[in-house]
Protein backbone atom coordinates (compact mmCIF):
# COMPACT_ATOMS: atom_id res chain seq x y z
CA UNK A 1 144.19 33.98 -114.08
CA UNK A 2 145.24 37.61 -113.55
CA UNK A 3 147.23 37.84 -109.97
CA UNK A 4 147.78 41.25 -108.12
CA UNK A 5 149.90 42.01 -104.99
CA UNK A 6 147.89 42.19 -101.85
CA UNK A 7 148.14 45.38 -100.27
CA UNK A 8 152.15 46.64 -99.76
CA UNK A 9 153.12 42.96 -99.47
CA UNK A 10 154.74 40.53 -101.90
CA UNK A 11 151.67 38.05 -101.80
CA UNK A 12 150.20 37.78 -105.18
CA UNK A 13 146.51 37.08 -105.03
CA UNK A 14 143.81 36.41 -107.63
CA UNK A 15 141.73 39.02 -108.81
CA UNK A 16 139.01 36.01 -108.46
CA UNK A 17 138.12 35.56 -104.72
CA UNK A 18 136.23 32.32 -103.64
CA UNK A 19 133.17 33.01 -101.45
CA UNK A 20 133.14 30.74 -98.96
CA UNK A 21 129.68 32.07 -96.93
CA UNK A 22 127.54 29.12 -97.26
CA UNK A 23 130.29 26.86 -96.93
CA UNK A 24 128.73 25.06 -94.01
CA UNK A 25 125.72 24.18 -96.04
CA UNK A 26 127.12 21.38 -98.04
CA UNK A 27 128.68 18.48 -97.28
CA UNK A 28 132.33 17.83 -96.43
CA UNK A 29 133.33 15.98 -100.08
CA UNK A 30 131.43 19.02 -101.89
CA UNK A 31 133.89 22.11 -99.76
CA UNK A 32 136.61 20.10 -100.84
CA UNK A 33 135.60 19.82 -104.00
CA UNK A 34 135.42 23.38 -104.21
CA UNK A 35 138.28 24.66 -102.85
CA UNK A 36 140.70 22.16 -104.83
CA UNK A 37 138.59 23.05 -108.16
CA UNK A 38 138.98 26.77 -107.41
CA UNK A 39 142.77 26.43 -106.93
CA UNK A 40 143.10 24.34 -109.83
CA UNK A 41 141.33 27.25 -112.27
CA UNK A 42 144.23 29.82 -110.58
CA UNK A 43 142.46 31.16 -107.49
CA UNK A 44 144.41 31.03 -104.32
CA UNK A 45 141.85 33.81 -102.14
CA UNK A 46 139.10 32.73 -99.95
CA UNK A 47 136.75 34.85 -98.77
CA UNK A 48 135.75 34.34 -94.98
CA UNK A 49 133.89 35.98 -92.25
CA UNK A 50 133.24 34.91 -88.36
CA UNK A 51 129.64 36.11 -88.99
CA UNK A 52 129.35 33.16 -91.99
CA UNK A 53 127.16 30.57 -90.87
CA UNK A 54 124.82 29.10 -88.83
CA UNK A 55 126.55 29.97 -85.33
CA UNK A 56 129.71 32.35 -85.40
CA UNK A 57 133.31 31.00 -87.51
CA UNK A 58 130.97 27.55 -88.34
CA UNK A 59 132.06 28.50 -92.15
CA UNK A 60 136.01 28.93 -91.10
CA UNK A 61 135.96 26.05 -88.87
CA UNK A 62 134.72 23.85 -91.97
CA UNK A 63 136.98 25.16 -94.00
CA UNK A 64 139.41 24.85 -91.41
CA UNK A 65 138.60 21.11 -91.72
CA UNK A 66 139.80 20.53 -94.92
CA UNK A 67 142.97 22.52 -95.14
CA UNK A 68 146.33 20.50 -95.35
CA UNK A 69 149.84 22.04 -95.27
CA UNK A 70 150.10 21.03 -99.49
CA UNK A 71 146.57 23.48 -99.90
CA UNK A 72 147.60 25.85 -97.42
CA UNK A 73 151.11 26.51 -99.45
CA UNK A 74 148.24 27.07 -103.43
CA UNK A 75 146.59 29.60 -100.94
């Protein structure tokens, strides 16, 4: 995976970002699925939007949902 700073900061990012728009279409086990799998092939950037979703954030607030302090720190 190819990594680039993000913006002026130190925070190397993958040129691969992880759309995460339809996120609260599947089930729990599937959006972790996902997100570990993504991290696993080298990308660390998730792509989210408040207006994702069925009502406003329902795509962060999933994802929100799965996020532990050990995926938090591959992010």
């Amino acid at each position: 995976m190819q990594y680039i700073n993000l913006g002026t900061s130190n925070l190397k990012v993958s040129r691969i970002v992880a759309g995460c728009m339809r996120m609260d279409k599947v089930t729990i086990e599937e959006a972790d699925r996902f997100i570990r799998e993504s991290l696993e092939l080298g990308i660390n950037l998730f792509d989210h939007s408040d207006v994702y979703g069925a009502t406003a954030g329902a795509c962060e607030e999933f994802f929100g949902r799965l996020m532990t302090p050990e995926l938090r720190e591959q992010m």
